[in-house]
N, C-alpha and C. Protein backbone atom coordinates (compact mmCIF):
# COMPACT_ATOMS: atom_id res chain seq x y z
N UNK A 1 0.82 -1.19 0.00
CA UNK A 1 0.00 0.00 0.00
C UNK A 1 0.86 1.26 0.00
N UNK A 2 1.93 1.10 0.60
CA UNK A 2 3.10 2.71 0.25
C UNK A 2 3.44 2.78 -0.93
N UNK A 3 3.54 1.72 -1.55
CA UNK A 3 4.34 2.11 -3.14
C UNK A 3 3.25 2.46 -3.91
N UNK A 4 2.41 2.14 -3.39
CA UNK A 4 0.54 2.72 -4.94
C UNK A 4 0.74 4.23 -4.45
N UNK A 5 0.60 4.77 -3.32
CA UNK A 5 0.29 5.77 -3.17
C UNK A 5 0.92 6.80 -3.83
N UNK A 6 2.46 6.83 -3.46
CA UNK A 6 3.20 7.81 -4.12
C UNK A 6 3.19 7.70 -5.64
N UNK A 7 2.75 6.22 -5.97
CA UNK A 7 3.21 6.38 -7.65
C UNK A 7 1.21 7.27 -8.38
N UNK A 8 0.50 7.25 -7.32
CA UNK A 8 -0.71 7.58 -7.99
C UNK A 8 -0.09 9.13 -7.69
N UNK A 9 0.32 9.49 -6.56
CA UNK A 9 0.69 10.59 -6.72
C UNK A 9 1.52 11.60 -7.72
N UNK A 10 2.38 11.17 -8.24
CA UNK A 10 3.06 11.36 -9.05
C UNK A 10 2.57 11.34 -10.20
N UNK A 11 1.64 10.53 -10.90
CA UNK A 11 0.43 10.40 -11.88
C UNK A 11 -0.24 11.41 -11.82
N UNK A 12 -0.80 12.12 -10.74
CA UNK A 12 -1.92 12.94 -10.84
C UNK A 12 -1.01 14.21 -10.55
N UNK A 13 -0.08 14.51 -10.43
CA UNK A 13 0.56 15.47 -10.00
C UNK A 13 1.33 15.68 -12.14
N UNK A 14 1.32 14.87 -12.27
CA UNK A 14 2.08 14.99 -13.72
C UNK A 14 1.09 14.89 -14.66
N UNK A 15 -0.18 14.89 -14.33
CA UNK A 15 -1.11 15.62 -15.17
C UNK A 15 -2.35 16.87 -15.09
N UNK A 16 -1.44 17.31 -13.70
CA UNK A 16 -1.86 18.71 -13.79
C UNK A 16 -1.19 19.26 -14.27
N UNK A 17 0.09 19.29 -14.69
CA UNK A 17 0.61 20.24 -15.59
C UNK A 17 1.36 20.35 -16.76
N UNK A 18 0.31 18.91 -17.26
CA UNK A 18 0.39 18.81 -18.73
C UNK A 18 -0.65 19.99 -19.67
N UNK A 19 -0.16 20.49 -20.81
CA UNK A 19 -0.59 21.43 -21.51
C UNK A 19 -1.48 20.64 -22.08
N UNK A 20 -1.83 19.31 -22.87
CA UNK A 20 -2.18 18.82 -23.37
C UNK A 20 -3.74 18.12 -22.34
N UNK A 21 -3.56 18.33 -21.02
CA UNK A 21 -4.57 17.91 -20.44
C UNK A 21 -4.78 18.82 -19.01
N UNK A 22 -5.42 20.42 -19.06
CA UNK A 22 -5.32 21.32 -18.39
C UNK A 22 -6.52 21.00 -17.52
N UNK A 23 -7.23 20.34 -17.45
CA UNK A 23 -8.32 19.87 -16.09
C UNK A 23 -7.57 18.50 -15.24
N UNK A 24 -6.76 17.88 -15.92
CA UNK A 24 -6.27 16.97 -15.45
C UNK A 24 -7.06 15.56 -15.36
N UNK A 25 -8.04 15.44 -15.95
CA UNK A 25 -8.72 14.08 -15.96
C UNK A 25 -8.29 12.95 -17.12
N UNK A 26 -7.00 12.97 -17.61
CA UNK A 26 -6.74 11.85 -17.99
C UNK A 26 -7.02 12.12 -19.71
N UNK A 27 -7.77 12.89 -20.20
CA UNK A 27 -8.60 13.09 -21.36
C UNK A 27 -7.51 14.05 -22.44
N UNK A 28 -7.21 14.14 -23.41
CA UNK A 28 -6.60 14.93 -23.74
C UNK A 28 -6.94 16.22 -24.49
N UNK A 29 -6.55 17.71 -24.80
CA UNK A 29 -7.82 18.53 -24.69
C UNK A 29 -8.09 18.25 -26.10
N UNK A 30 -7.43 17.69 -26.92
CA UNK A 30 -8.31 17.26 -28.79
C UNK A 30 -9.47 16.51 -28.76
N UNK A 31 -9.64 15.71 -27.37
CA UNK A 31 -11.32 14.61 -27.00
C UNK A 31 -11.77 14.73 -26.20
N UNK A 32 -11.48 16.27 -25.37
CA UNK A 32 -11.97 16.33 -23.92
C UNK A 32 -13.08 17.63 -24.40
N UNK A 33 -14.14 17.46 -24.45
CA UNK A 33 -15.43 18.64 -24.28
C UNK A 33 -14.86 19.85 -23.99
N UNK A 34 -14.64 19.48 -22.71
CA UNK A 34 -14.39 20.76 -22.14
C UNK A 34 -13.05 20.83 -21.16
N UNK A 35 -12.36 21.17 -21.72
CA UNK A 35 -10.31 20.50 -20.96
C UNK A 35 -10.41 21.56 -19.62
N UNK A 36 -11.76 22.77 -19.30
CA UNK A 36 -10.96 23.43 -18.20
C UNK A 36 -11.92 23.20 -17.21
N UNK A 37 -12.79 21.78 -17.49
CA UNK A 37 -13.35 21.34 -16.21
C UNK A 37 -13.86 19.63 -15.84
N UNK A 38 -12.71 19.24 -15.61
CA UNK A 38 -12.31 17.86 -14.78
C UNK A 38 -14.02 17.07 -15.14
N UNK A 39 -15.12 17.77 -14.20
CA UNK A 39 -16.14 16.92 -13.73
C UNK A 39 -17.01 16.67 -15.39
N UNK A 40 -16.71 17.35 -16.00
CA UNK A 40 -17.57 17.13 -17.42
C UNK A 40 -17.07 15.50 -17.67
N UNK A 41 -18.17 14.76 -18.79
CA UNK A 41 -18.36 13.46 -18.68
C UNK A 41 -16.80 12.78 -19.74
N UNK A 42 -15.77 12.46 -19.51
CA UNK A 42 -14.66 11.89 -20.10
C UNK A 42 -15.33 11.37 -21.68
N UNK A 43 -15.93 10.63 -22.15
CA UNK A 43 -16.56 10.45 -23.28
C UNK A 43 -17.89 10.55 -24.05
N UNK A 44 -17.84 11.95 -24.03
CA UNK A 44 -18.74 12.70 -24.53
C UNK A 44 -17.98 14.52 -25.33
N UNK A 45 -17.37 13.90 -26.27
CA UNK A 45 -16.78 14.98 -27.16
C UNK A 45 -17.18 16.11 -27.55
N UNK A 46 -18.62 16.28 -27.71
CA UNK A 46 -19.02 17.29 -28.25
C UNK A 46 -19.66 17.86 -27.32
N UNK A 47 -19.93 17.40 -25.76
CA UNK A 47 -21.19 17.94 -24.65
C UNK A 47 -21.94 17.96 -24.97
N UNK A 48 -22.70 17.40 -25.63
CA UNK A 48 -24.69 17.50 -25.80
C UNK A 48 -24.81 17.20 -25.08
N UNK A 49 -24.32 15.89 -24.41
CA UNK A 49 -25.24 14.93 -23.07
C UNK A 49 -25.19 13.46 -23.50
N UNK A 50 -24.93 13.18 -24.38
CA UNK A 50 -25.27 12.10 -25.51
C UNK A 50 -23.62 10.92 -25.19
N UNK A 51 -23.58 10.06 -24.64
CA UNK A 51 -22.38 9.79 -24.42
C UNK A 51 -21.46 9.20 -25.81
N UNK A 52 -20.24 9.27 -26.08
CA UNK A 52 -19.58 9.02 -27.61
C UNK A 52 -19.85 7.49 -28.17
N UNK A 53 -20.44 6.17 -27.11
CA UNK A 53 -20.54 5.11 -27.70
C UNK A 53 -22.31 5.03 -28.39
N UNK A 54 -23.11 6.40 -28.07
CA UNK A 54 -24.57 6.44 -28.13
C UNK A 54 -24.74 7.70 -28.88
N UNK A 55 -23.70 8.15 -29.43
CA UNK A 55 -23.47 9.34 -29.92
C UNK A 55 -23.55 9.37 -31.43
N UNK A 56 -24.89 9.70 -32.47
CA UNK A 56 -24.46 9.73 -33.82
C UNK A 56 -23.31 9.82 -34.53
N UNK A 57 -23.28 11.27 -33.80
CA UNK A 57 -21.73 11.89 -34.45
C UNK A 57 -21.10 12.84 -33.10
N UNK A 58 -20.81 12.87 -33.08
CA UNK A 58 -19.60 13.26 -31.30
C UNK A 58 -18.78 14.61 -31.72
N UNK A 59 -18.74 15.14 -32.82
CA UNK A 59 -17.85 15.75 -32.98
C UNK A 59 -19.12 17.45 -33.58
N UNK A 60 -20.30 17.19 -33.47
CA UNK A 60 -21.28 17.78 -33.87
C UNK A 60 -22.45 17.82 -32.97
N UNK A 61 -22.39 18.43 -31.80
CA UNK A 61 -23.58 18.63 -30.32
C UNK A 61 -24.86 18.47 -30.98
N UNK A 62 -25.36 19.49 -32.40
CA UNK A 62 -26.97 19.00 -32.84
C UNK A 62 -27.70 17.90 -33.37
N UNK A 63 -26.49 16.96 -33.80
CA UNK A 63 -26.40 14.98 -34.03
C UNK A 63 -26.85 14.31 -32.23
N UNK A 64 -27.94 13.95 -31.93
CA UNK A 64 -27.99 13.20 -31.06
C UNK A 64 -27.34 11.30 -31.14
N UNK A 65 -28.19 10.64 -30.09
CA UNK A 65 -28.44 9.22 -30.11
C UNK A 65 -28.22 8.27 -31.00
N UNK A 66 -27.43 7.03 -31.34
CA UNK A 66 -27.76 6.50 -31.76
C UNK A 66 -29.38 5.71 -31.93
N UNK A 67 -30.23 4.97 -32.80
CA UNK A 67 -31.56 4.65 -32.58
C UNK A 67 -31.42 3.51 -32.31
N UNK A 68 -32.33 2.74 -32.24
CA UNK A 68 -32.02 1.25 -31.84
C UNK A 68 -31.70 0.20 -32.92
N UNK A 69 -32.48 0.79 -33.79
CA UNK A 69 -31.88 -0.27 -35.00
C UNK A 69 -30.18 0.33 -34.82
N UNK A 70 -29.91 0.76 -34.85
CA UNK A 70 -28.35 0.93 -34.17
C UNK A 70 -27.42 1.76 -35.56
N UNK A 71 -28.34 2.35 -36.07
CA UNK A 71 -28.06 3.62 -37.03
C UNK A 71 -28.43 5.20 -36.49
N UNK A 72 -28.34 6.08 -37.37
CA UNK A 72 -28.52 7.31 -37.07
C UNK A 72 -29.80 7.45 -37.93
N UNK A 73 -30.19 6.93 -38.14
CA UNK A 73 -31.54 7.43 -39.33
C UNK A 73 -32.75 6.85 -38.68
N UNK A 74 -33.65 7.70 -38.19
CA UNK A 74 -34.55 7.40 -37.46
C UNK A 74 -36.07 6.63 -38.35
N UNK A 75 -36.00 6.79 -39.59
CA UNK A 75 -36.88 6.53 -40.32
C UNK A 75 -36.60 4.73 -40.21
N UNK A 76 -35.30 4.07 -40.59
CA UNK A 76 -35.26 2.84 -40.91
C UNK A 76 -34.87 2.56 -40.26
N UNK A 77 -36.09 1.60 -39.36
CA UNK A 77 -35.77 0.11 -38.63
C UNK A 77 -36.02 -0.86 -39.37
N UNK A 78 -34.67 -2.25 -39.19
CA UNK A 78 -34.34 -3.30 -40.10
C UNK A 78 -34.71 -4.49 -39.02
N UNK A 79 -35.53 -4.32 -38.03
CA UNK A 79 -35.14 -5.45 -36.79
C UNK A 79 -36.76 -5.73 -37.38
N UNK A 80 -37.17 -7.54 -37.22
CA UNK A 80 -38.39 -7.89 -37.33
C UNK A 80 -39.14 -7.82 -36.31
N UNK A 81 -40.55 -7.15 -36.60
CA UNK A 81 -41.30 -6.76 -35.63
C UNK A 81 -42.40 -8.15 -35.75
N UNK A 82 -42.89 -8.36 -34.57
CA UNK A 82 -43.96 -9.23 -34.30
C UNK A 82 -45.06 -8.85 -33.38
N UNK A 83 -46.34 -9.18 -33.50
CA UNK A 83 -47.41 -8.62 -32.71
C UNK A 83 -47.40 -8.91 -31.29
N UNK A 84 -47.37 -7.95 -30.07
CA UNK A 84 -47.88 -8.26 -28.80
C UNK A 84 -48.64 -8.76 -28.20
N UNK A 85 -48.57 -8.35 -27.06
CA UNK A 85 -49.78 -8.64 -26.17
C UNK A 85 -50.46 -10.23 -26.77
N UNK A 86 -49.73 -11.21 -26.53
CA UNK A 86 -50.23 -12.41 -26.85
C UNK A 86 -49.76 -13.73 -25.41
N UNK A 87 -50.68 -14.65 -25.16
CA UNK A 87 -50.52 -15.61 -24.56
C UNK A 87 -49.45 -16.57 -25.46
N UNK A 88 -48.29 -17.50 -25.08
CA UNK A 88 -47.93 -18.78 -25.90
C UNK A 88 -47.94 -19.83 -24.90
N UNK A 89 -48.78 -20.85 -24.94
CA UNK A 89 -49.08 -21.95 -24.40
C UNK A 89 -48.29 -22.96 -24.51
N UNK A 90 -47.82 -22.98 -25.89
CA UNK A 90 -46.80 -24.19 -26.42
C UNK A 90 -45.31 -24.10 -27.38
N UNK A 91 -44.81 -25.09 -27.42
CA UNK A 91 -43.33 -24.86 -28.38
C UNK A 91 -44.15 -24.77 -29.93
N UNK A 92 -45.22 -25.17 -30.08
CA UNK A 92 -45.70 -24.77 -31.94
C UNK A 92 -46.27 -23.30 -31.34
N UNK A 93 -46.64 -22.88 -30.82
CA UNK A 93 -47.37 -21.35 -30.23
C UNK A 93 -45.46 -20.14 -30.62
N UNK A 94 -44.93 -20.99 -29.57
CA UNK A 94 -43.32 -19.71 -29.79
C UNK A 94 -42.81 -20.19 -31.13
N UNK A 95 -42.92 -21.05 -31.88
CA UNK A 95 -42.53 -21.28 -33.29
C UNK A 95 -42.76 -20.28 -34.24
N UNK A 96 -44.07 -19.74 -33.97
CA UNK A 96 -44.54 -18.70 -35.00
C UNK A 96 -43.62 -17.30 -34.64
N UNK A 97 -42.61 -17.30 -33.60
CA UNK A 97 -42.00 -15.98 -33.45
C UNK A 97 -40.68 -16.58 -33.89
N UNK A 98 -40.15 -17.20 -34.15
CA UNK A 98 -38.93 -17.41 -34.54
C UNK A 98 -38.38 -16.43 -35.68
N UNK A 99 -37.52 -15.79 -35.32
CA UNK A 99 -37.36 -15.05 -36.31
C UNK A 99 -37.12 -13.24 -36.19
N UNK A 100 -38.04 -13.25 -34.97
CA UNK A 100 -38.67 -12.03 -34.32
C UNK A 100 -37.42 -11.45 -33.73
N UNK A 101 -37.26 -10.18 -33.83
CA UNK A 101 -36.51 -9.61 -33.08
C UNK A 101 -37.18 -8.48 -32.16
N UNK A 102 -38.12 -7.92 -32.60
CA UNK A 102 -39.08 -7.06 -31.83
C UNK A 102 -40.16 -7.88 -31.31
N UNK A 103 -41.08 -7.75 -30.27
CA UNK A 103 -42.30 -8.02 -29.90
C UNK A 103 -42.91 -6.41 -29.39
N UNK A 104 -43.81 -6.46 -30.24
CA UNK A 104 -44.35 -4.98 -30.46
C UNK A 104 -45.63 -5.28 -29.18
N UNK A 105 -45.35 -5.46 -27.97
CA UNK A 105 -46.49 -5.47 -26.98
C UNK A 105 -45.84 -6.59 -26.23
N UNK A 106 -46.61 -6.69 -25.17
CA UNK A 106 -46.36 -7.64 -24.07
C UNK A 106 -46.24 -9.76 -24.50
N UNK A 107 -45.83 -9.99 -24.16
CA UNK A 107 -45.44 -11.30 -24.16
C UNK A 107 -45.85 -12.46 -22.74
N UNK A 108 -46.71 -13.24 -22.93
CA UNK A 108 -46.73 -14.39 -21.71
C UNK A 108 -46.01 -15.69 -22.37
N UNK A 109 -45.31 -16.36 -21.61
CA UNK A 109 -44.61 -17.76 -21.98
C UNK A 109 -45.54 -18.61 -21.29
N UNK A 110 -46.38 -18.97 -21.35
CA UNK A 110 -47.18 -19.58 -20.48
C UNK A 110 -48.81 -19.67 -20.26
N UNK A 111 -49.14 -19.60 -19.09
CA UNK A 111 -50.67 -19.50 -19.34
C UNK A 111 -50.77 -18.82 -18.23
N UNK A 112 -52.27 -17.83 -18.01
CA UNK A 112 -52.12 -16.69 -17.42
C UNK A 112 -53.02 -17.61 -16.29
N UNK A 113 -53.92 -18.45 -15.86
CA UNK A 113 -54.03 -19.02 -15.37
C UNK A 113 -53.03 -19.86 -14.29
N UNK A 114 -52.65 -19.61 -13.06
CA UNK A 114 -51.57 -20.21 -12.27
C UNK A 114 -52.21 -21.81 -12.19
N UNK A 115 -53.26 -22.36 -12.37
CA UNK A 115 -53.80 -23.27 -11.55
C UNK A 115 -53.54 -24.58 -13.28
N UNK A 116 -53.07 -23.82 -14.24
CA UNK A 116 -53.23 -25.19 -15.10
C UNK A 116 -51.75 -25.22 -15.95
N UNK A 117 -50.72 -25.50 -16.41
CA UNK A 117 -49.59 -26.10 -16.62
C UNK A 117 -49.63 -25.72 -18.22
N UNK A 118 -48.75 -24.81 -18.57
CA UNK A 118 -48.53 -25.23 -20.28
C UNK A 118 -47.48 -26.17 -20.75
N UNK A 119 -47.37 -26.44 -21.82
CA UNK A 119 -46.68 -27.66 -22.50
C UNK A 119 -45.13 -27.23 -23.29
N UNK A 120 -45.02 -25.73 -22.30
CA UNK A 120 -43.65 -25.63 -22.95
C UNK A 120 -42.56 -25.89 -22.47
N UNK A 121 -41.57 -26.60 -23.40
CA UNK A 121 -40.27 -27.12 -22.77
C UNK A 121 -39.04 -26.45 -23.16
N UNK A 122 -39.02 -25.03 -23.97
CA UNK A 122 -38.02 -24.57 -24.34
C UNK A 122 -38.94 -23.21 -24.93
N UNK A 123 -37.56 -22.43 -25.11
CA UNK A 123 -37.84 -20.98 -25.46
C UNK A 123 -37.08 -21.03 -26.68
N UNK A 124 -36.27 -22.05 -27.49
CA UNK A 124 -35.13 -21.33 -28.35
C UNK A 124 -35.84 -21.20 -29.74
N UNK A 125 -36.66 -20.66 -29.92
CA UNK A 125 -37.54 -20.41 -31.07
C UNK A 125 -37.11 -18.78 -30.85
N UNK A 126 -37.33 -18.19 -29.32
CA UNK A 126 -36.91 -16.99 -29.28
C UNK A 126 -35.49 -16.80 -29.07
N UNK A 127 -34.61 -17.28 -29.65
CA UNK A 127 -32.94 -16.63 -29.91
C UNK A 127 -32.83 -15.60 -30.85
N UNK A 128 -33.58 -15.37 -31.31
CA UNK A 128 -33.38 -13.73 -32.38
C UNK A 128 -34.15 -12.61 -31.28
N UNK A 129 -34.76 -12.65 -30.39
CA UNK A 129 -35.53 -11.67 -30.12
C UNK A 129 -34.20 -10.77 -29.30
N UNK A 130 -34.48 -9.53 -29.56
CA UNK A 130 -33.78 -8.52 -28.53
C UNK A 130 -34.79 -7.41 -28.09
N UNK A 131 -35.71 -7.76 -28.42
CA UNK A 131 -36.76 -6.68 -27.33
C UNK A 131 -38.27 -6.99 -27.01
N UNK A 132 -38.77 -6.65 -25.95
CA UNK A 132 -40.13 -6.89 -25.79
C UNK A 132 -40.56 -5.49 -25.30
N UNK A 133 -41.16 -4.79 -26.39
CA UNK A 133 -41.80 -3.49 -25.73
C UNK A 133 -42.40 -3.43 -24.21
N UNK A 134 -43.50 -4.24 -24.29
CA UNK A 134 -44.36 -4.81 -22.91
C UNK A 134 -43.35 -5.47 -22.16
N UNK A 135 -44.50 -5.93 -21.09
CA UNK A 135 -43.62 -6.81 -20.23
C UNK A 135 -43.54 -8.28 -20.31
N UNK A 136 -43.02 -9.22 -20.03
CA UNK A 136 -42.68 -10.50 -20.17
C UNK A 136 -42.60 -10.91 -19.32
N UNK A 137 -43.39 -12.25 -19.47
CA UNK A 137 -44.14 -12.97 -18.20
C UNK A 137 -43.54 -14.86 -18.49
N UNK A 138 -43.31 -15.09 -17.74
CA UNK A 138 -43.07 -16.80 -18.15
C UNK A 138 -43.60 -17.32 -16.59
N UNK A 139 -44.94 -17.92 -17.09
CA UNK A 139 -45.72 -18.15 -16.16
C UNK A 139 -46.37 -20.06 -16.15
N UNK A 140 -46.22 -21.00 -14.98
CA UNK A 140 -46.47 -21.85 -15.20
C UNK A 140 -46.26 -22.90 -16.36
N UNK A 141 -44.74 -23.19 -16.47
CA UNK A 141 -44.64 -24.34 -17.47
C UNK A 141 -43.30 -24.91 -16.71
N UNK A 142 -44.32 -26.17 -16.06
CA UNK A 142 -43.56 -26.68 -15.39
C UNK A 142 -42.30 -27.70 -16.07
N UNK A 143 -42.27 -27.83 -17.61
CA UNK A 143 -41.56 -28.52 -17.84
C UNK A 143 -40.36 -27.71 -18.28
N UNK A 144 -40.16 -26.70 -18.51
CA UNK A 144 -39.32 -25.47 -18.24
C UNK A 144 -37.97 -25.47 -17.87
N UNK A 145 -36.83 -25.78 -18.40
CA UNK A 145 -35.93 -26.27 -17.44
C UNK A 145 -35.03 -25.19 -17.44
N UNK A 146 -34.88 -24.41 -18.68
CA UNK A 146 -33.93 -22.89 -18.71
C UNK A 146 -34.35 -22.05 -19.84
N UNK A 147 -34.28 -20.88 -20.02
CA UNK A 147 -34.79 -19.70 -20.66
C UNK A 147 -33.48 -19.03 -21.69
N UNK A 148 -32.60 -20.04 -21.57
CA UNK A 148 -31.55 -19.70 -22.81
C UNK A 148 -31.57 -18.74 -24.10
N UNK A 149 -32.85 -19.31 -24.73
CA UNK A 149 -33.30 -18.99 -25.70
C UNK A 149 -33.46 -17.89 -25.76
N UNK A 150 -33.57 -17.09 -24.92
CA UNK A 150 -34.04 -15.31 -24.66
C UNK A 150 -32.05 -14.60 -24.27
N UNK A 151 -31.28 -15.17 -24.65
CA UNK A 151 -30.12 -14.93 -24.14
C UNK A 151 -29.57 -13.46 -24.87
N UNK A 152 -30.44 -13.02 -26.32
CA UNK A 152 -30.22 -12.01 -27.23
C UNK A 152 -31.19 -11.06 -26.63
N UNK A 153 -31.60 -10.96 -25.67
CA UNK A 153 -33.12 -10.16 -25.06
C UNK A 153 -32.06 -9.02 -24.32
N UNK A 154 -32.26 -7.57 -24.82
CA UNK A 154 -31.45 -6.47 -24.41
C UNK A 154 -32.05 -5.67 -23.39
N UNK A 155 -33.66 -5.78 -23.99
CA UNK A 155 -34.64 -4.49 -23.44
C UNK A 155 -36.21 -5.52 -23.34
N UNK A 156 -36.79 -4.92 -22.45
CA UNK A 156 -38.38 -5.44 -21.98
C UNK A 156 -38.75 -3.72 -21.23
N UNK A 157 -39.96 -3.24 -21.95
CA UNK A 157 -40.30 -1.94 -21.65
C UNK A 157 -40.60 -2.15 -20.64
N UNK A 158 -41.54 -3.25 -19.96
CA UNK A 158 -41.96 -2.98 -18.85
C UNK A 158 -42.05 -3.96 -17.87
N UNK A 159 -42.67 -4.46 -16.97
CA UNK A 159 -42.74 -5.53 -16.28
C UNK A 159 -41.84 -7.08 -16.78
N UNK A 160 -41.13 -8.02 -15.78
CA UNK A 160 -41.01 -8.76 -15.68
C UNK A 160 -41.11 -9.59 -14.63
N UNK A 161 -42.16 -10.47 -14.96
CA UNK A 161 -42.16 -11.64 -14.07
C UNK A 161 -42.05 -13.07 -14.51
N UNK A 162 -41.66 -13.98 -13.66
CA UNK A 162 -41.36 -15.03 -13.82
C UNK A 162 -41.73 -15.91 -12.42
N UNK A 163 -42.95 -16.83 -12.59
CA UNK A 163 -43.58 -17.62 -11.72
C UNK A 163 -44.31 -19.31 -11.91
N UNK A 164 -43.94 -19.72 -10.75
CA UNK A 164 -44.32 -21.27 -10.81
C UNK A 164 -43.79 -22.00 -12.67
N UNK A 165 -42.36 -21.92 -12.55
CA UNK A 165 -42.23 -22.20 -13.36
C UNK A 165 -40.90 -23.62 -12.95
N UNK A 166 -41.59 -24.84 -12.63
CA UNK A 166 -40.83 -26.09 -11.59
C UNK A 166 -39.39 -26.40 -11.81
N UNK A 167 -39.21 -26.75 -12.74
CA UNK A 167 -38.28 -27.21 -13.60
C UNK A 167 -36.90 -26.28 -14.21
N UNK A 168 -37.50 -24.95 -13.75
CA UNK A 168 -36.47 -24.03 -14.47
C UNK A 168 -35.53 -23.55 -12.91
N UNK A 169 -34.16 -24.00 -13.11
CA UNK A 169 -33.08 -23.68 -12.36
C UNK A 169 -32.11 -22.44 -12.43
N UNK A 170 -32.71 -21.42 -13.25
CA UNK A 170 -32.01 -20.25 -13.32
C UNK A 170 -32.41 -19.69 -14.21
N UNK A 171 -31.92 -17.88 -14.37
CA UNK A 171 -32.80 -17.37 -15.01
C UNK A 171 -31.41 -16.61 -15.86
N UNK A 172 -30.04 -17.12 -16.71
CA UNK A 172 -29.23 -17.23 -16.82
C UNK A 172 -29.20 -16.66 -18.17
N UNK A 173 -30.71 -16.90 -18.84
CA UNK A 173 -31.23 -16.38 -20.22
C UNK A 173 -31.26 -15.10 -20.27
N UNK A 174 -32.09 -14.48 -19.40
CA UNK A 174 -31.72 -12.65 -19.26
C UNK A 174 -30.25 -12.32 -19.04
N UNK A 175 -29.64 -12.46 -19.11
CA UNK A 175 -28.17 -12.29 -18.27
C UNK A 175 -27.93 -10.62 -19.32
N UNK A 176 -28.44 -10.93 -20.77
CA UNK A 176 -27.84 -9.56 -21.75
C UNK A 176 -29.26 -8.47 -21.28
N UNK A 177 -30.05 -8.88 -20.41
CA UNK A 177 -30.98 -7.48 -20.39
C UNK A 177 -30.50 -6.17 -19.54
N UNK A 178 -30.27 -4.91 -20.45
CA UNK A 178 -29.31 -4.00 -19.60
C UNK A 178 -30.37 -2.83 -18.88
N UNK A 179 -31.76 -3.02 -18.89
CA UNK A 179 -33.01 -2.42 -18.38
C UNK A 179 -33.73 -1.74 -19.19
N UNK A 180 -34.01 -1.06 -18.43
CA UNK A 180 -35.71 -0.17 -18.89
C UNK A 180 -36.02 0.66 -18.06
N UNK A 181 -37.22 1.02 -17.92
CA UNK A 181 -37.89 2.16 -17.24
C UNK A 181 -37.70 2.02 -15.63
N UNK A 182 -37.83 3.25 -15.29
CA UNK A 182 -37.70 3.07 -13.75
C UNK A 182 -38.53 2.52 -12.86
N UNK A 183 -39.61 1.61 -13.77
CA UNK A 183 -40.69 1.21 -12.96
C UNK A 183 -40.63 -0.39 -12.99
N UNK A 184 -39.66 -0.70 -13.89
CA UNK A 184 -39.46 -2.47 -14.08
C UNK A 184 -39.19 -3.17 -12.68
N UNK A 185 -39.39 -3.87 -12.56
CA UNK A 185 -39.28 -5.02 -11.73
C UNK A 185 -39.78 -6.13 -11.70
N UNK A 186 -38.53 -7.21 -11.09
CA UNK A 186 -38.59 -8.14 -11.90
C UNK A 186 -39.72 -9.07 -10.32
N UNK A 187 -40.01 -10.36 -10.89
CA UNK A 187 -40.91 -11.10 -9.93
C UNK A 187 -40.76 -12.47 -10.03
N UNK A 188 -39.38 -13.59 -9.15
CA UNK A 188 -39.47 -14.92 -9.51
C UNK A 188 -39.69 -15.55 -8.26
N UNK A 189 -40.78 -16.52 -8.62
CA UNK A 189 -41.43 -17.38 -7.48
C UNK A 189 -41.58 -18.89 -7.97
């Protein structure tokens, strides 16, 4: 622990009075926003707000966001959309989404009924999907053993739950969901 200290010292002491980096945060002032104040965001070039990996163009503040189809052109989305707000009871029921990368509304894996068992034993029909506008429910299928298949799933607008589902030992399939709204929460029983 004595030898980190002085050498961080010496680090931060030798880039305060570099010309090339006059706030001293590491940034250099050709990619730093704003070089004469430290707390501004390290990768965000142009200061809109917009950070440089979500950033159209970084070098131009009135270029926002990338969109989700993961271009700058807000008109063309290339991702396949599929209809919401639907029950799937069975592996021929999630068959018809194969393919899907959007679900334009809410999603149940299951049956909305707790008291009767659907007949699904796998999800990997959904390995293309990366979004569920709605929320996503995998409800009662006891033969269920893992949710893999949802492993490309980035975003779910809203609710997630996951209940009485016997057989399934982890929920290892969401692992790529990086959130949503501040009202999500998730529900496994």
């Amino acid at each position: 622990m004595r030898l980190i200290v002085p050498i961080l010292l010496t680090l931060t002491l030798g880039c305060e009075h570099n010309e090339h980096d006059k706030d001293g945060d590491g940034v250099l002032a050709s990619a730093d926003c704003d070089d004469s104040d430290a707390s501004k965001p390290l990768d965000d070039a142009d200061c809109d707000g917009t950070l440089t990996a979500d950033d159209c163009d970084d070098r131009d503040d009135s270029v926002g966001a990338v969109f989700e189809d993961g271009d700058c052109d807000p008109e063309t989305d290339t991702r396949v959309h599929c209809p919401g707000n639907v029950v799937v009871t069975d592996n021929d029921g999630l068959a018809a989404f194969e393919g899907c990368e959007v679900i334009d509304g809410s999603l149940v894996i299951g049956t909305k009924d707790l008291k009767v068992s659907s007949s699904v034993t796998n999800v990997d029909a959904l390995s293309s999907l990366t979004s569920v506008e709605g929320g996503l429910f995998i409800r009662r299928n006891d033969a269920l053993t893992d949710i893999d298949g949802l492993s490309n799933l980035t975003s779910v607008g809203e609710n997630i739950g996951i209940r009485r589902n016997d057989a399934l030992t982890d929920i290892d399939g969401l692992s790529s969901l990086w959130g949503g709204p501040s009202s999500l929460y998730t529900t496994i029983s």
